[in-house]
N, C-alpha and C. Protein backbone atom coordinates (compact mmCIF):
# COMPACT_ATOMS: atom_id res chain seq x y z
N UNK A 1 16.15 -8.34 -6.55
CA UNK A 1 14.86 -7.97 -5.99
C UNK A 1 13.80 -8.89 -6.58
N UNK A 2 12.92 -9.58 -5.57
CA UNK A 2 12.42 -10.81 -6.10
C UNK A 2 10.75 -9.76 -5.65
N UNK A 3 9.67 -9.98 -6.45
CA UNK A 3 8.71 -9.78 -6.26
C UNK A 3 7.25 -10.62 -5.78
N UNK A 4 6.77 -10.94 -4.85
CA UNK A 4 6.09 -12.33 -4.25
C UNK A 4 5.36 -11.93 -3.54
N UNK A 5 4.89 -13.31 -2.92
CA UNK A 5 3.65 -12.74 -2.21
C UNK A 5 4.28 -13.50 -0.49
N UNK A 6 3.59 -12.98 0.52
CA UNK A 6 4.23 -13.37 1.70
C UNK A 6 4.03 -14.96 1.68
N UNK A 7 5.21 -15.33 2.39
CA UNK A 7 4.43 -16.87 2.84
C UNK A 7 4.80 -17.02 4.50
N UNK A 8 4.48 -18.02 4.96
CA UNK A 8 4.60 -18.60 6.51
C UNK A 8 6.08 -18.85 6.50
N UNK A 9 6.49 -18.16 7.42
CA UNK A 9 8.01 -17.80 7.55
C UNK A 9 8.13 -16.40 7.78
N UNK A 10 7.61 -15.74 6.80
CA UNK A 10 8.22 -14.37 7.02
C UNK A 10 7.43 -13.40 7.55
N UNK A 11 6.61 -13.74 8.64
CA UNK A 11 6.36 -12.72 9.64
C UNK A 11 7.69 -12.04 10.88
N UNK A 12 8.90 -13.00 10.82
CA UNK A 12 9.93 -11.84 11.39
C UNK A 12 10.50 -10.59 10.91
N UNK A 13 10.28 -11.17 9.17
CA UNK A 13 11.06 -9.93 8.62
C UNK A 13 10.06 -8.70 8.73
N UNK A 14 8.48 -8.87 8.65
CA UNK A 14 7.54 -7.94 8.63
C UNK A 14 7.25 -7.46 10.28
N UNK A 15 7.54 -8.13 10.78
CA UNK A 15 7.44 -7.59 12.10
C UNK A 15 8.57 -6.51 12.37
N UNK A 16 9.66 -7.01 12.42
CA UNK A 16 11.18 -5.89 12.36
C UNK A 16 10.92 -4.91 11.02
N UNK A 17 10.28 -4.78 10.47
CA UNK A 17 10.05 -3.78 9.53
C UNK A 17 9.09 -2.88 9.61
N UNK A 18 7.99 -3.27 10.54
CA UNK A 18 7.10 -2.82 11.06
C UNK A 18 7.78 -2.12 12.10
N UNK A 19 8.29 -2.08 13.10
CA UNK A 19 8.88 -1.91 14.30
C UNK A 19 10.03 -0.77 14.26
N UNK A 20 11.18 -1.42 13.42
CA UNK A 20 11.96 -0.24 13.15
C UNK A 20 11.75 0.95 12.42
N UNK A 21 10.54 1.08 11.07
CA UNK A 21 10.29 1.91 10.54
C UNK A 21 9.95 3.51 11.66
N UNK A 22 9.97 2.45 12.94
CA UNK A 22 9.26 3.90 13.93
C UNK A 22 7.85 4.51 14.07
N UNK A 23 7.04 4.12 12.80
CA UNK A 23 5.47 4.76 13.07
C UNK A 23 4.55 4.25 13.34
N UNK A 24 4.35 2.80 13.92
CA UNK A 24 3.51 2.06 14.38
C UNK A 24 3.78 2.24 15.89
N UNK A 25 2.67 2.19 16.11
CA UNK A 25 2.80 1.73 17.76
C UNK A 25 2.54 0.25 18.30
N UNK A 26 3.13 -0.55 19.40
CA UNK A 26 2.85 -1.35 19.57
C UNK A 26 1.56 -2.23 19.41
N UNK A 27 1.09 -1.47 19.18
CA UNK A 27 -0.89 -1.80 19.19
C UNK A 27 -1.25 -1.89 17.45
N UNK A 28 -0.64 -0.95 16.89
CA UNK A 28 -0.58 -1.41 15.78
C UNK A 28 0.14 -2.53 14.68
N UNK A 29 1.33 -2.51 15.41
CA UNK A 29 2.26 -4.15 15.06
C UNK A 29 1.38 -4.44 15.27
N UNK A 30 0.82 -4.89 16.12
CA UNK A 30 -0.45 -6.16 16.56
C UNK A 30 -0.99 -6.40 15.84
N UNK A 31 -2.09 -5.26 15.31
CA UNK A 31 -3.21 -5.66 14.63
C UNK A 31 -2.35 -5.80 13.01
N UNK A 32 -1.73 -5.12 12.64
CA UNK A 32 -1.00 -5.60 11.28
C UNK A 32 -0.33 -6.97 11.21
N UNK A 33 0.31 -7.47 12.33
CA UNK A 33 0.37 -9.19 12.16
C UNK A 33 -0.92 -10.13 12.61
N UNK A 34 -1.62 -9.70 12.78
CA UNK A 34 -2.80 -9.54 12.97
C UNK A 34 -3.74 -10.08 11.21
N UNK A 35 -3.36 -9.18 11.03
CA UNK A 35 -4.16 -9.01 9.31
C UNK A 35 -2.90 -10.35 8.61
N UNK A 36 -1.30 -10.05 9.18
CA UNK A 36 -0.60 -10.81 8.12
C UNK A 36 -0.77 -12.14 8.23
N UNK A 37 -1.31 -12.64 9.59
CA UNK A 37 -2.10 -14.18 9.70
C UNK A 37 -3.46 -14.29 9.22
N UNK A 38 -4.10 -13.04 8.66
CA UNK A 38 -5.14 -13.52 8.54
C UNK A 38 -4.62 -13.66 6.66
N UNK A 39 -3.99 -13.30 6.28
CA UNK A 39 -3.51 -12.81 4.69
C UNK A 39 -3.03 -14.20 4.75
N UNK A 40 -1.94 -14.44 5.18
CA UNK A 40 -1.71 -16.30 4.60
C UNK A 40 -2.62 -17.27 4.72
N UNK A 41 -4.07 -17.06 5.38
CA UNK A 41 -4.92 -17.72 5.34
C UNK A 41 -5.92 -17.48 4.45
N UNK A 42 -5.50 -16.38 3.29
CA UNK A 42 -6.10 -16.30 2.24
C UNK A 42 -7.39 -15.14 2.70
N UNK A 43 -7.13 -14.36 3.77
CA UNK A 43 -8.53 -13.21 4.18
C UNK A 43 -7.25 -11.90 3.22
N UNK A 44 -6.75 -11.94 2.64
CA UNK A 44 -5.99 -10.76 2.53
C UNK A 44 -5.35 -11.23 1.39
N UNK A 45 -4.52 -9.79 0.39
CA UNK A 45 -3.70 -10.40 -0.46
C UNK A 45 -2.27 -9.84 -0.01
N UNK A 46 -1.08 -10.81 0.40
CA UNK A 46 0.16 -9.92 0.98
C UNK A 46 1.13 -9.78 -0.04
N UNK A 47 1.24 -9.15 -1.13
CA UNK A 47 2.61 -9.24 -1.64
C UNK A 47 3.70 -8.41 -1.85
N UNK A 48 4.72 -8.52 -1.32
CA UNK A 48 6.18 -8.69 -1.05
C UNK A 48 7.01 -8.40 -1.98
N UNK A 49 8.25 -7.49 -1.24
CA UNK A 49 9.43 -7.88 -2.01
C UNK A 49 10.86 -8.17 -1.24
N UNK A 50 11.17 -9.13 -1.99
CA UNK A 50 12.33 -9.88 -0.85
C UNK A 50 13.59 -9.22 -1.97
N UNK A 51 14.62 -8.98 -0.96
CA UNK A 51 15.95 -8.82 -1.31
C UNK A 51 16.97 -9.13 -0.97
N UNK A 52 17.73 -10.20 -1.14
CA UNK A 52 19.06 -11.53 -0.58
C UNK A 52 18.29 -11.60 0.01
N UNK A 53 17.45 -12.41 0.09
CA UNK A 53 16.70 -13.09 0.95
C UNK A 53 15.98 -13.39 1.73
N UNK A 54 15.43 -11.66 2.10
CA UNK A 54 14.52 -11.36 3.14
C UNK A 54 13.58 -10.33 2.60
N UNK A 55 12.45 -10.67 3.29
CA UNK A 55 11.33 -9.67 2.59
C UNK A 55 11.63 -8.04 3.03
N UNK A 56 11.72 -6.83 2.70
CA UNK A 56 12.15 -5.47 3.14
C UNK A 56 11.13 -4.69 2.70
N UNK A 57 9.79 -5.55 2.47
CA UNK A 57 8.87 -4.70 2.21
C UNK A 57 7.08 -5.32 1.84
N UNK A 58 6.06 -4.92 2.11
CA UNK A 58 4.87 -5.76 1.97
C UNK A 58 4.17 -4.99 1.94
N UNK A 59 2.91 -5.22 1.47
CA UNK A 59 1.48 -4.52 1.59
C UNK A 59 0.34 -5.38 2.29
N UNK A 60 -0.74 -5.34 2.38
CA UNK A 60 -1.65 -6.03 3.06
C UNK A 60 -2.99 -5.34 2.28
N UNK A 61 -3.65 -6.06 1.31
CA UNK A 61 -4.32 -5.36 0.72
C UNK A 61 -5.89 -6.71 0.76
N UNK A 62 -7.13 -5.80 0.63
CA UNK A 62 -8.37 -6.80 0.31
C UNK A 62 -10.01 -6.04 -0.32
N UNK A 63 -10.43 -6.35 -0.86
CA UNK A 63 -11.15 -5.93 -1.68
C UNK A 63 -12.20 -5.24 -1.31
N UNK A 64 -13.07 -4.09 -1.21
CA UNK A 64 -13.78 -3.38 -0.47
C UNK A 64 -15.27 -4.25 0.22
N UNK A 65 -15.75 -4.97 1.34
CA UNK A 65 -17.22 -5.16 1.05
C UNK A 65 -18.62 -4.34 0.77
N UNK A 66 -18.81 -4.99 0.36
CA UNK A 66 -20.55 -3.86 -0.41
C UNK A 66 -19.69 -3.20 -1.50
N UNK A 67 -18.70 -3.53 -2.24
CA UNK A 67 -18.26 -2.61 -3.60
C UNK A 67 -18.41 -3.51 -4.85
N UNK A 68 -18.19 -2.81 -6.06
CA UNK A 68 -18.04 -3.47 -6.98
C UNK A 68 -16.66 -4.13 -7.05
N UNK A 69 -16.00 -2.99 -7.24
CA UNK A 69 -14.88 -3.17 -7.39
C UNK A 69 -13.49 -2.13 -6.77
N UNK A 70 -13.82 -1.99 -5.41
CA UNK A 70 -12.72 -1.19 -4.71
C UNK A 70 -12.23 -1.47 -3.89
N UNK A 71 -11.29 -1.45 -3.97
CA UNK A 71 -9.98 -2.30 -2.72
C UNK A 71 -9.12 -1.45 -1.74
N UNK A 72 -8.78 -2.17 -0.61
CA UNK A 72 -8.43 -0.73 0.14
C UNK A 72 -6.99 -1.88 0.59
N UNK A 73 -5.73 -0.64 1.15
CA UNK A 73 -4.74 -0.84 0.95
C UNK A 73 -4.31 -0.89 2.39
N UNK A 74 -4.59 -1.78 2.93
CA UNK A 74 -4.69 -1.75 4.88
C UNK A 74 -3.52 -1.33 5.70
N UNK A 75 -1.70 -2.14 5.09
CA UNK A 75 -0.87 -1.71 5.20
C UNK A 75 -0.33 -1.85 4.44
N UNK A 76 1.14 -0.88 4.29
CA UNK A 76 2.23 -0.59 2.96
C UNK A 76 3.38 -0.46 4.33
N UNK A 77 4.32 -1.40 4.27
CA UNK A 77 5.55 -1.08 4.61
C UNK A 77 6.37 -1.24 4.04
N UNK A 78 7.57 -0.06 3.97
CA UNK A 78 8.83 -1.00 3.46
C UNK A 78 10.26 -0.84 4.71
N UNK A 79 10.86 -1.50 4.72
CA UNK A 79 11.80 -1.40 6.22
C UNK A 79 13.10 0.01 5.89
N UNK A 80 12.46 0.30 6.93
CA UNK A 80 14.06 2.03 6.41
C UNK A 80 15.10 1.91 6.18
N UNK A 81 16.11 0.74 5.85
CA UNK A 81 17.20 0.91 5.32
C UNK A 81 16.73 0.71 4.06
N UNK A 82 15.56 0.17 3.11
CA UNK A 82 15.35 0.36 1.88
C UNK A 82 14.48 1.34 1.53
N UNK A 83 13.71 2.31 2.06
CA UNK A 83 13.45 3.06 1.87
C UNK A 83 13.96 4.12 0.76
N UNK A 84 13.03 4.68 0.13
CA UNK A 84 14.15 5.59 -1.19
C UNK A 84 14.47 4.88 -2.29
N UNK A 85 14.82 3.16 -2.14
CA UNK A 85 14.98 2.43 -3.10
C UNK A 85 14.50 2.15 -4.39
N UNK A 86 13.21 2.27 -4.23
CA UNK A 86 12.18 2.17 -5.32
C UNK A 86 11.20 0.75 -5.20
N UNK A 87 11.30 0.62 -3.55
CA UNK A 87 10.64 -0.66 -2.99
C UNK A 87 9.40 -0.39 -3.31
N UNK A 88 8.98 1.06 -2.39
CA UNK A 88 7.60 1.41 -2.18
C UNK A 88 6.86 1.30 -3.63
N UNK A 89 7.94 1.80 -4.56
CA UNK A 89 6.78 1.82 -5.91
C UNK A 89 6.65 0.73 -6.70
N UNK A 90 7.52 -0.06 -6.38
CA UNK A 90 7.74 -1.63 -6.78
C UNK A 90 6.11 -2.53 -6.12
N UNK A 91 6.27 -2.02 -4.90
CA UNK A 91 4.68 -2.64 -4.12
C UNK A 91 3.61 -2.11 -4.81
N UNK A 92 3.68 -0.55 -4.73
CA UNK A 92 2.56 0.05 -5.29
C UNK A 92 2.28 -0.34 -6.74
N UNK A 93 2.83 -0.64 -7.76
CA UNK A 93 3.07 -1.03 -9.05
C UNK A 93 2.29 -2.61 -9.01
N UNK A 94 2.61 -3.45 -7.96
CA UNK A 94 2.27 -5.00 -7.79
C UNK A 94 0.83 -4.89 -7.19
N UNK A 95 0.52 -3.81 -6.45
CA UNK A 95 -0.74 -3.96 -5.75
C UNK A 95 -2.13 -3.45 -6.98
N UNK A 96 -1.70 -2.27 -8.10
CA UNK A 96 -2.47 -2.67 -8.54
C UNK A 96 -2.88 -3.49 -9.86
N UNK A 97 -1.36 -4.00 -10.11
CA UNK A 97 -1.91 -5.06 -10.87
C UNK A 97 -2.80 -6.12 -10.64
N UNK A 98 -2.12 -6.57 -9.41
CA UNK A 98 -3.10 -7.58 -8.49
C UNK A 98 -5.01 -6.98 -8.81
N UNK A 99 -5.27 -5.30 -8.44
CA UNK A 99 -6.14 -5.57 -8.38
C UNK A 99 -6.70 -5.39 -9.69
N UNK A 100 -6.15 -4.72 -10.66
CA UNK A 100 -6.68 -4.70 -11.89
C UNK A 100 -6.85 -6.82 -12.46
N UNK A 101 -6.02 -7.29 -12.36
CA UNK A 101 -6.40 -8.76 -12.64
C UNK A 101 -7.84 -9.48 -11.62
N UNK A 102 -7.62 -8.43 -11.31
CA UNK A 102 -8.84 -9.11 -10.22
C UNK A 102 -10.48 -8.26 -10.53
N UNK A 103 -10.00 -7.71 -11.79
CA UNK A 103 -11.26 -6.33 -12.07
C UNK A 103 -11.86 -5.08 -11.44
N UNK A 104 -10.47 -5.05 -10.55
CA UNK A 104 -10.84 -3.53 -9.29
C UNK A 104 -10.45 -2.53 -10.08
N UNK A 105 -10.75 -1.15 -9.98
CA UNK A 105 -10.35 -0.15 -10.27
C UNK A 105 -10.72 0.84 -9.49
N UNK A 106 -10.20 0.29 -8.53
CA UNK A 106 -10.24 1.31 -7.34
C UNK A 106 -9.18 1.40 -5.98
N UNK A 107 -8.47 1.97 -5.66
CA UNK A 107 -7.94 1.57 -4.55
C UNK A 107 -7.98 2.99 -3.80
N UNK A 108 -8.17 2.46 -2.05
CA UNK A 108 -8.73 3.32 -1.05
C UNK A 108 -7.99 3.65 0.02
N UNK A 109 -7.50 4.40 0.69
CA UNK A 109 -6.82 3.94 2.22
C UNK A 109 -6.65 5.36 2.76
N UNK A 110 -6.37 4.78 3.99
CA UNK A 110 -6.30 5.60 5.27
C UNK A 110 -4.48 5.87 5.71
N UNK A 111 -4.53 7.03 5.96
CA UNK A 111 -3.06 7.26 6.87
C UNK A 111 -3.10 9.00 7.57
N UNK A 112 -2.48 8.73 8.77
CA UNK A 112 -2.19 9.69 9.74
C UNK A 112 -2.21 11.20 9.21
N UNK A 113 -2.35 12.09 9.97
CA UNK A 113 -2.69 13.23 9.30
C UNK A 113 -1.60 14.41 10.29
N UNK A 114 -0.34 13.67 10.92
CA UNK A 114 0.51 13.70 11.78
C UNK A 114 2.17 14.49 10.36
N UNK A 115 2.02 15.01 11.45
CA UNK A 115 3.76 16.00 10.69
C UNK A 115 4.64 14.83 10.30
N UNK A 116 4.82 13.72 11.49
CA UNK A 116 5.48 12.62 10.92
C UNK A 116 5.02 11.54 9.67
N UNK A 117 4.07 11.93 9.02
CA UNK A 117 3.48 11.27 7.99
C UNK A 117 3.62 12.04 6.95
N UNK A 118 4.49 12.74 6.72
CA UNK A 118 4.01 14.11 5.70
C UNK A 118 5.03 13.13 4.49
N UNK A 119 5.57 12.38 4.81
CA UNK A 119 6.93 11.88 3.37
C UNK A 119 5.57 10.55 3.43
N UNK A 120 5.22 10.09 4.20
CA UNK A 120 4.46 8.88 3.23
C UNK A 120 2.88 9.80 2.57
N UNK A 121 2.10 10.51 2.73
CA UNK A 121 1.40 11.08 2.31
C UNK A 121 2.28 11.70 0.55
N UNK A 122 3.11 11.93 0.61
CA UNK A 122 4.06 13.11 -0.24
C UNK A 122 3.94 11.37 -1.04
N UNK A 123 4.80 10.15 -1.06
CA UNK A 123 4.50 8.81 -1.56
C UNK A 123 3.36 8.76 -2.24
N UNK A 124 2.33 8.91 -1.41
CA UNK A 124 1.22 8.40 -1.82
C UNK A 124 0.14 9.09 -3.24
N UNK A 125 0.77 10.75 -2.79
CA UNK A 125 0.10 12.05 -3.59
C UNK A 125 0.96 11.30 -5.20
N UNK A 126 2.64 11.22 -5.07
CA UNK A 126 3.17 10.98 -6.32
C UNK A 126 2.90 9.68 -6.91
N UNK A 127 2.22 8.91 -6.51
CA UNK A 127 1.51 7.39 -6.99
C UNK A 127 0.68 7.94 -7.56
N UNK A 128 0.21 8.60 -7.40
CA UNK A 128 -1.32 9.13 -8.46
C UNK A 128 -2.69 9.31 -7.43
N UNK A 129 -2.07 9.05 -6.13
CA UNK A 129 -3.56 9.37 -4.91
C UNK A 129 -4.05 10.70 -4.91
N UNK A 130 -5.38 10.83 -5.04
CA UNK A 130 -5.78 12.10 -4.60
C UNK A 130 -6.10 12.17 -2.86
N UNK A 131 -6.23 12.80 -2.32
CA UNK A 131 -6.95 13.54 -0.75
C UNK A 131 -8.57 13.11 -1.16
N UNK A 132 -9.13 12.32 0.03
CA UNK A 132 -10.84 12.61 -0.52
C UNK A 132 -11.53 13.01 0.64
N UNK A 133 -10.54 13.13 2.08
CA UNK A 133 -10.68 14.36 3.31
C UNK A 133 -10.35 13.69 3.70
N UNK A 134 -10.70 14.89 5.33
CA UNK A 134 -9.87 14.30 6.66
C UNK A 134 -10.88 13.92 7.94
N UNK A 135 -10.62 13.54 8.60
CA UNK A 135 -11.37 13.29 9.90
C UNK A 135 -11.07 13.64 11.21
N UNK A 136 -10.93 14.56 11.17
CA UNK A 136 -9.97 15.41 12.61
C UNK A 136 -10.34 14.62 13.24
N UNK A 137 -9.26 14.18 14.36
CA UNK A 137 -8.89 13.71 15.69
C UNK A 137 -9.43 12.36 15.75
N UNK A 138 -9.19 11.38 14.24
CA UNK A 138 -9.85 10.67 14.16
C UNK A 138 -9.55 9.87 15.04
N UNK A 139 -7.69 9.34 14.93
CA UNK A 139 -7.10 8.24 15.47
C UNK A 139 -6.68 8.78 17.38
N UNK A 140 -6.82 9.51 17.79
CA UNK A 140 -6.37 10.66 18.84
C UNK A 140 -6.28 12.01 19.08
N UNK A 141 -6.60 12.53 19.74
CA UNK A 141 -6.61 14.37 19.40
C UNK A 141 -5.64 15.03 18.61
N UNK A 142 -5.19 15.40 17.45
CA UNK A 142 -4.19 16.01 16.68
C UNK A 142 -3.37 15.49 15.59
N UNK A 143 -4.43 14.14 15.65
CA UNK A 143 -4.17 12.78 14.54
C UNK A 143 -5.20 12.87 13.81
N UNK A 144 -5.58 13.57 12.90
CA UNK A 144 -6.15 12.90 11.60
C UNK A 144 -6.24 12.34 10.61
N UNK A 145 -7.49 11.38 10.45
CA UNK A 145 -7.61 10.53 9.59
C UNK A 145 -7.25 10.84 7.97
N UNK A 146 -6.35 10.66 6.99
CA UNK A 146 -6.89 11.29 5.66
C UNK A 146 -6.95 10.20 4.84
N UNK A 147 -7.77 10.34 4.16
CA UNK A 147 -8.39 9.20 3.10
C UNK A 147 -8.25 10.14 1.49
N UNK A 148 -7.02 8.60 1.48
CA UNK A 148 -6.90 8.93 -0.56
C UNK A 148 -7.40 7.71 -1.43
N UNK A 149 -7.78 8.26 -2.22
CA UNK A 149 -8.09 7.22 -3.44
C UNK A 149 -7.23 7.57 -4.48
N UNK A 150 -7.39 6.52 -5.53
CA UNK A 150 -6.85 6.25 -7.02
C UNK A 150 -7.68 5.38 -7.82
N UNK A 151 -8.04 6.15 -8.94
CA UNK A 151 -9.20 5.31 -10.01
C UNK A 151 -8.35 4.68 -10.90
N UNK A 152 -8.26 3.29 -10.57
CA UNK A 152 -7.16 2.89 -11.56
C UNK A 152 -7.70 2.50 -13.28
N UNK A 153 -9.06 2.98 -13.57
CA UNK A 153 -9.02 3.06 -14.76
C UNK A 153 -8.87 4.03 -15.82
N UNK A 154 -8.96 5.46 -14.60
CA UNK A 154 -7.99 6.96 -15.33
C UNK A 154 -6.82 6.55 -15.76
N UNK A 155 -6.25 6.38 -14.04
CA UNK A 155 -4.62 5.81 -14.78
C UNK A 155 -4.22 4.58 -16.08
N UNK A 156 -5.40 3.69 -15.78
CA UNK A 156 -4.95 2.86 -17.29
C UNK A 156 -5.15 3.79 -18.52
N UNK A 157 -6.24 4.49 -18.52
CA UNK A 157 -6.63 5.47 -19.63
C UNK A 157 -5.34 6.74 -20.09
N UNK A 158 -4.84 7.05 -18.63
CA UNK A 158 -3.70 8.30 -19.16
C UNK A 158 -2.42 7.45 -19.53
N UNK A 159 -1.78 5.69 -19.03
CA UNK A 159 -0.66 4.99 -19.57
C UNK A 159 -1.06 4.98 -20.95
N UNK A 160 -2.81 4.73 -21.33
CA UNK A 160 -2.60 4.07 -22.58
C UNK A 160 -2.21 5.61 -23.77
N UNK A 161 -2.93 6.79 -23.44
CA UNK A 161 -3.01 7.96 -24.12
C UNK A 161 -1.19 8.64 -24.10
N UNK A 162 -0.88 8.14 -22.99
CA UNK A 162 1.04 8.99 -23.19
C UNK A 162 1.18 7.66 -23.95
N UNK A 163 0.89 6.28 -23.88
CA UNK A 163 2.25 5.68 -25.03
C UNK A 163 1.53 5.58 -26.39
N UNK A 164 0.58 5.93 -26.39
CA UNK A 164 -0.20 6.40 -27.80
C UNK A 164 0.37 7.76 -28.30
N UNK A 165 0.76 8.93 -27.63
CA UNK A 165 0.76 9.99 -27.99
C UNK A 165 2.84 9.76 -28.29
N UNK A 166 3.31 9.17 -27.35
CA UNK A 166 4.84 8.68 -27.77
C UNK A 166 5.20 8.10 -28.99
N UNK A 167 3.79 7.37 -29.14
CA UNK A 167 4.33 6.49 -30.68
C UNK A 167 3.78 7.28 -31.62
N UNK A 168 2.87 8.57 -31.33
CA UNK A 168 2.20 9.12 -32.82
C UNK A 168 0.60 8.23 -32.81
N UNK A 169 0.19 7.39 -32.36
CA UNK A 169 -0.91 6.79 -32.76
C UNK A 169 -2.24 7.19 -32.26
N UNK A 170 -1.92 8.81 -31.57
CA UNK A 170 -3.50 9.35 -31.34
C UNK A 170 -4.34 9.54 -32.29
């Protein structure tokens, strides 16, 4: 499992990963290869994880405008035969290092508020996201919007306090 960032080439593997996962709609492939041309042109940060040789998983992430420092997480896929793997947290783990090196401590995003979203929401809650509401019928009548955040300088604050409290050095 190689950890990277996308390059020009591997919009087939993100497209078929997009596609087979089942929860995009055609309109949304779009606009997500969409963003992944605009990401190798440096409007986005894409990074990846390839396995024998093919990417089976990506994010699409870019920094909030008008913020200090909050970044929002546009797309997270990983392709369903790796699913469960420990892809998703492998991305999530890379995305915010990325933005902590970059001085964010914030990350933001949007996802479906649909019965079929309930295991990536359930993902997102065990990353450390809170709920910060919903937007009934945002995306279509019976689709709502829900918006989670994560303050990633709590979470640096509670890594540093458990391996402080592991070693005795509170």
């Amino acid at each position: 499992m190689t950890v990277r960032n996308l390059v020009a080439g591997d919009e087939a593997a993100v497209r078929e990963a997009l596609e087979d996962c089942g929860a995009f709609s055609e309109e949304e492939v779009r606009v997500a290869m969409e963003m992944v041309e605009g990401g190798l042109k440096g409007d986005y940060s894409l990074p990846a994880v390839e396995i024998d040789g093919r990417v089976r998983g990506y994010a699409c992430i870019g920094k909030v405008p008008l913020t200090r420092s909050a970044w929002y997480i546009y797309w997270i896929c990983v392709h369903p035969a790796m699913q469960g793997t420990g892809v998703g947290r492998i991305l999530q783990s890379r995305i915010e290092q990325l933005v902590r090196q970059a001085d964010g401590n914030r990350l933001v995003l949007e996802t479906s508020g649909r019965a079929d979203y309930d295991a990536t929401r359930r993902f997102y809650r065990a990353a450390g996201f809170t709920e910060a509401g919903r937007i009934p019928d945002f995306y279509k009548p019976g689709d709502d919007c829900v918006v989670y955040y994560k303050a990633l300088e709590e979470a640096a604050d509670d890594e540093l306090r458990d391996s402080q409290s592991a070693t005795g050095d509170v």
